[in-house]
Each structure stands twice: as C-alpha cells, then as structure tokens.
N, C-alpha and C. Protein backbone atom coordinates (compact mmCIF):
# COMPACT_ATOMS: atom_id res chain seq x y z
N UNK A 1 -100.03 40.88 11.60
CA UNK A 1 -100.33 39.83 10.64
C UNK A 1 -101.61 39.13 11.08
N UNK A 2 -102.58 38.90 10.38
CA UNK A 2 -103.84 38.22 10.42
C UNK A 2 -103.89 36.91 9.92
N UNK A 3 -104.50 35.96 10.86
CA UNK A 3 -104.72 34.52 10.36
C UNK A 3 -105.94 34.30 9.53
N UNK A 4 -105.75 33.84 8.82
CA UNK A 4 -106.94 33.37 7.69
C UNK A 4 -107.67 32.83 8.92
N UNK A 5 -109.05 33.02 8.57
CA UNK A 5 -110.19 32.58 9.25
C UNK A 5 -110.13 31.05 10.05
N UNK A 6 -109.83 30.88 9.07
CA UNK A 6 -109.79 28.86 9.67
C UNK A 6 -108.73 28.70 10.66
N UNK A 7 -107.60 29.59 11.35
CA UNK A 7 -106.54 29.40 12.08
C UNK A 7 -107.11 30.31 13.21
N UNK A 8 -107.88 30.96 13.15
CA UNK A 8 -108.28 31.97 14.52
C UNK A 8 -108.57 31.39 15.77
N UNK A 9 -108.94 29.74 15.47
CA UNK A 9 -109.10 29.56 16.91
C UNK A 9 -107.71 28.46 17.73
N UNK A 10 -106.45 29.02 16.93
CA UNK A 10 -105.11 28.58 17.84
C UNK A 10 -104.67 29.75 18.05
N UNK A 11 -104.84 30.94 18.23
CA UNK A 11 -104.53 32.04 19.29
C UNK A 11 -105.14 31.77 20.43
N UNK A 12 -106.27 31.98 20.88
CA UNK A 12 -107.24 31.67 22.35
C UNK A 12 -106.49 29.78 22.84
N UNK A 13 -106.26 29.36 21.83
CA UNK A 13 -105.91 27.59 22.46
C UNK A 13 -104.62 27.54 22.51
N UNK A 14 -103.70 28.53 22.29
CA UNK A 14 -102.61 28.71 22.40
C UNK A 14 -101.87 29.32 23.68
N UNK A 15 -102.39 30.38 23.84
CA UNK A 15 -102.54 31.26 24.82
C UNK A 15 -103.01 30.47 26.44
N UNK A 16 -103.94 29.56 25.91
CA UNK A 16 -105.23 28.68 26.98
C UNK A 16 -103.50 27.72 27.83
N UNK A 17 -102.76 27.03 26.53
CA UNK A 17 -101.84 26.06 26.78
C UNK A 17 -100.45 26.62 27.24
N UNK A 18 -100.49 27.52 27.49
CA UNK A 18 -99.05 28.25 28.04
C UNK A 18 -99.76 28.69 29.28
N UNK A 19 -100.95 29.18 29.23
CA UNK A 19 -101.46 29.50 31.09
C UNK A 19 -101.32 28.09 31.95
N UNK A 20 -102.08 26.99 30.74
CA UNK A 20 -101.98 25.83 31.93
C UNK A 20 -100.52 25.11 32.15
N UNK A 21 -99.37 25.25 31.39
CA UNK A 21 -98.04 24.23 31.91
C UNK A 21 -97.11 25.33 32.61
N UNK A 22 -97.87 26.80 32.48
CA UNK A 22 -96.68 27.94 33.51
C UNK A 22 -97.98 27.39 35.36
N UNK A 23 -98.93 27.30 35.01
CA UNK A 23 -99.42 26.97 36.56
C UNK A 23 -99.19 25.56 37.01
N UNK A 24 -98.90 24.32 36.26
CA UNK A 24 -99.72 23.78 36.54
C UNK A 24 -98.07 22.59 37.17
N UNK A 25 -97.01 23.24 36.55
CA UNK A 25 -95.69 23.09 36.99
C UNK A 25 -95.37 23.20 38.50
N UNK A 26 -95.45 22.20 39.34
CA UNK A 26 -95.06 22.29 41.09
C UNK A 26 -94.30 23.30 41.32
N UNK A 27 -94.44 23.91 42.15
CA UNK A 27 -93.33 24.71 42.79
C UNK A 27 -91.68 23.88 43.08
N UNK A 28 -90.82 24.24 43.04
CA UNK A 28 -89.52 23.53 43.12
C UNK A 28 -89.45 23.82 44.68
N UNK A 29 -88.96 22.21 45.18
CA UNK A 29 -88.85 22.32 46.98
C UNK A 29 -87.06 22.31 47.36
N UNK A 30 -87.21 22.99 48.05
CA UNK A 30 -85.38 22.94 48.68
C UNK A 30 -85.39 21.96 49.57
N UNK A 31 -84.21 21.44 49.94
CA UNK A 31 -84.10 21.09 51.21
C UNK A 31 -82.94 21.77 52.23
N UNK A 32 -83.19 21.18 53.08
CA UNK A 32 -81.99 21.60 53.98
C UNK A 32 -81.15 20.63 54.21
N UNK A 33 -79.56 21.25 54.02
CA UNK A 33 -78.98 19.94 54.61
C UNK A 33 -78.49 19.84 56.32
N UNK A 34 -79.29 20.01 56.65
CA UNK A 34 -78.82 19.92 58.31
C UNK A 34 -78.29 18.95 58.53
N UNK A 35 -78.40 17.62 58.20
CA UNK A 35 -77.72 16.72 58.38
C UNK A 35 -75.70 17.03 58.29
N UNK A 36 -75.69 17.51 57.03
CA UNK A 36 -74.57 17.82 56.64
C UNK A 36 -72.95 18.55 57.83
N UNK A 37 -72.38 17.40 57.96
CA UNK A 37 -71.11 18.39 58.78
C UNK A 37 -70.74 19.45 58.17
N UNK A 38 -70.31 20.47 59.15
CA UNK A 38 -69.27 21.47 58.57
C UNK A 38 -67.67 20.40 58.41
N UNK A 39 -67.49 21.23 57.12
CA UNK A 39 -65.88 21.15 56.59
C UNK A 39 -65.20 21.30 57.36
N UNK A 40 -64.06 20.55 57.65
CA UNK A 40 -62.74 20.98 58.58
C UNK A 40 -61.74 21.44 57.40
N UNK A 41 -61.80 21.57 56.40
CA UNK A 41 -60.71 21.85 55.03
C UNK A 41 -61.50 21.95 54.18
N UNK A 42 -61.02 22.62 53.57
CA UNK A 42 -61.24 23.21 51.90
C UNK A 42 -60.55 23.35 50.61
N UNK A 43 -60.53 22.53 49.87
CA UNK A 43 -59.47 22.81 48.77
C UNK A 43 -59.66 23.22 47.75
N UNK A 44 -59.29 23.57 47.01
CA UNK A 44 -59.72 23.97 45.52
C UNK A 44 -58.45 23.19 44.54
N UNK A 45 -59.25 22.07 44.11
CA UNK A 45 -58.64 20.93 43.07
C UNK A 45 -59.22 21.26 41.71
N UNK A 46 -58.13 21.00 40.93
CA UNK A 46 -58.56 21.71 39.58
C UNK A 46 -57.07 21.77 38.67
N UNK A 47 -57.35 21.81 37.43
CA UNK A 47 -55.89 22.10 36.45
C UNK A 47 -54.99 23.19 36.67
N UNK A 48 -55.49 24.17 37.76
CA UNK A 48 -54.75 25.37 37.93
C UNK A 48 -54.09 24.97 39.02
N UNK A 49 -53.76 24.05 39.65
CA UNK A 49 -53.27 23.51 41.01
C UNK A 49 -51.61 23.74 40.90
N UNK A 50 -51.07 23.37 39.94
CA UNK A 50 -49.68 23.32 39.50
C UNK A 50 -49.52 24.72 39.30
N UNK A 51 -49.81 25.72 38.58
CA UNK A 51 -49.50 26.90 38.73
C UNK A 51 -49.43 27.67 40.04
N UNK A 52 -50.36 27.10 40.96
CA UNK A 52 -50.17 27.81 42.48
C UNK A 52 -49.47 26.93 43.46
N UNK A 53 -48.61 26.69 42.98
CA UNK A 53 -47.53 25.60 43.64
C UNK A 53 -47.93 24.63 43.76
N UNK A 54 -48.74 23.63 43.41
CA UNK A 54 -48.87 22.41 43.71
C UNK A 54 -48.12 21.35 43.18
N UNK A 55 -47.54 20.26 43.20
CA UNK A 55 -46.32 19.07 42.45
C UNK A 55 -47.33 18.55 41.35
N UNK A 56 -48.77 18.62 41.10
CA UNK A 56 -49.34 17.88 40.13
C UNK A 56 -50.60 19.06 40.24
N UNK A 57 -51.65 18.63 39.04
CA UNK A 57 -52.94 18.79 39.49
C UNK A 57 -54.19 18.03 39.82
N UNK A 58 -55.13 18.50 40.06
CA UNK A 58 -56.04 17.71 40.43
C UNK A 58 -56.11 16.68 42.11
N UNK A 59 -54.91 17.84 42.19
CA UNK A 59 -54.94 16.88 43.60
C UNK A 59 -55.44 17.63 45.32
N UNK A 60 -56.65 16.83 45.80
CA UNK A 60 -57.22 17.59 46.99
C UNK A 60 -56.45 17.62 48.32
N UNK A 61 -55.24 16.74 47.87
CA UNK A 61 -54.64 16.67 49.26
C UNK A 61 -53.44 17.91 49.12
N UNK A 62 -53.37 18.85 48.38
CA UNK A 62 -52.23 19.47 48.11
C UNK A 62 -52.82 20.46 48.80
N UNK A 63 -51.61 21.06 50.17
CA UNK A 63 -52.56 22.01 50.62
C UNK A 63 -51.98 24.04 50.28
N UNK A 64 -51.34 23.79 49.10
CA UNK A 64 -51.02 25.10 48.66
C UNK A 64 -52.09 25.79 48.35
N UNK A 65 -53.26 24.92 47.90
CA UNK A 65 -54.76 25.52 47.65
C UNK A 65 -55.66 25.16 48.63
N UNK A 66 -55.16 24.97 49.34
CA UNK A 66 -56.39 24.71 51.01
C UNK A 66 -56.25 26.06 51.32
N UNK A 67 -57.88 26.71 51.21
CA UNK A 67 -58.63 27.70 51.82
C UNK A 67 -58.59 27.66 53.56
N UNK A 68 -58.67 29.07 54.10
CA UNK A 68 -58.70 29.31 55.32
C UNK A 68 -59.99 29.46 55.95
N UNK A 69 -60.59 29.33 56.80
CA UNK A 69 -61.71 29.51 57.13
C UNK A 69 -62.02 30.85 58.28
N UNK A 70 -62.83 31.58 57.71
CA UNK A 70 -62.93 33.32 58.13
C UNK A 70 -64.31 33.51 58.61
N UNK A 71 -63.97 33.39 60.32
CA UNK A 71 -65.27 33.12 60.99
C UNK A 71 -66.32 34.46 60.65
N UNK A 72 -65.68 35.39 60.80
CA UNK A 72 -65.97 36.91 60.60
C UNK A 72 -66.68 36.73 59.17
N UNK A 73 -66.21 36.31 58.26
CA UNK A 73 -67.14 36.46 56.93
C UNK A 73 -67.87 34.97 56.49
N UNK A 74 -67.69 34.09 57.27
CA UNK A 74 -68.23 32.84 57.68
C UNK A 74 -68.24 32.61 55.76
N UNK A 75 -66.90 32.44 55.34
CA UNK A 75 -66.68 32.38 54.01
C UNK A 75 -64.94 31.51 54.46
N UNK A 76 -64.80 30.35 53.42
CA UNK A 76 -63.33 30.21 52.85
C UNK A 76 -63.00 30.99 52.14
N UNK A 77 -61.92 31.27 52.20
CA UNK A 77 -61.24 32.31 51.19
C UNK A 77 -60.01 31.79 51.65
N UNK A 78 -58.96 32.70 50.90
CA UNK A 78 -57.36 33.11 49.76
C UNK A 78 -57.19 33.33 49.21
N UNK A 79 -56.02 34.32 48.54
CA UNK A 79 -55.44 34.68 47.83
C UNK A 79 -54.54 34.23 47.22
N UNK A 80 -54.53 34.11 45.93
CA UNK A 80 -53.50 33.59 45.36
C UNK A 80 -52.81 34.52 44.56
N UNK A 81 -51.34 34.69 44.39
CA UNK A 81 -50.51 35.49 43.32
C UNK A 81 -50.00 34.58 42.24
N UNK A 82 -50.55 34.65 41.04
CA UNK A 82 -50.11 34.31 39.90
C UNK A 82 -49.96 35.14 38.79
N UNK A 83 -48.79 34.59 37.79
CA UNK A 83 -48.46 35.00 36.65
C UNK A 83 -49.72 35.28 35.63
N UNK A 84 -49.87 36.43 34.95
CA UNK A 84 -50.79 37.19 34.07
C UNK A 84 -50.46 37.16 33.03
C-alpha cells in the first residue's frame, strides 16, 4: 500500500521514533539481596490449604504445607496427594 505523497515523510519519522525509545530506555538493574536471611520454613498458604489437610485456609502457620528443605537440590519441595 502506498501513501499519498503528502504522508511519505511519517515512514522515515516513524521508523526514526521507535529507534530512539527502543535505545534510549535504561537498561533494567537487578539487585542482590544479600542482605536477605535464608528461610528456616516454608509454607505454601493459599485456598488449597484445607484440601491438603489443613483446619482452615490461608493459614502460614499450618504445617501440613510446610515444605522441606533439599540441600542436594538447594530447592523446597513436597509432595502432596490429592483428590482429582
């Protein structure tokens, strides 16, 4: 499709304005949280708490959903068996 004459010069100024806000956008900085302790517990609180035995949901102190800590895969994890 061709622009009528009088619109030809918002392709080149178009083109010009997408080069300058993709460069001209900071790089995004991380940080580290070194500060940060390691976890002594892990829970997983949430509406599914009562289905994996918990007396209510939403609750972090319930420890039917407290994760184990697996030095070897330096990951929390568990398994849970529930109804499908």
């Amino acid at each position: 499709m061709r622009f009528p004459r009088r619109y030809r010069w918002l392709s080149p100024l178009m083109a010009w304005c997408v080069i300058c806000t993709t460069f001209a956008v900071p790089p995004a900085t991380t940080s580290v949280a070194a500060a940060t302790p390691t976890p002594t517990a892990v829970t997983i609180a949430g509406s599914l708490q009562s289905e994996l035995g918990c007396p209510g949901d939403w609750d972090p102190a319930c420890t039917a959903t407290g994760l184990a800590y697996d030095a070897n895969d330096d990951v929390w994890q568990k398994s849970f068996a529930t109804l499908a």
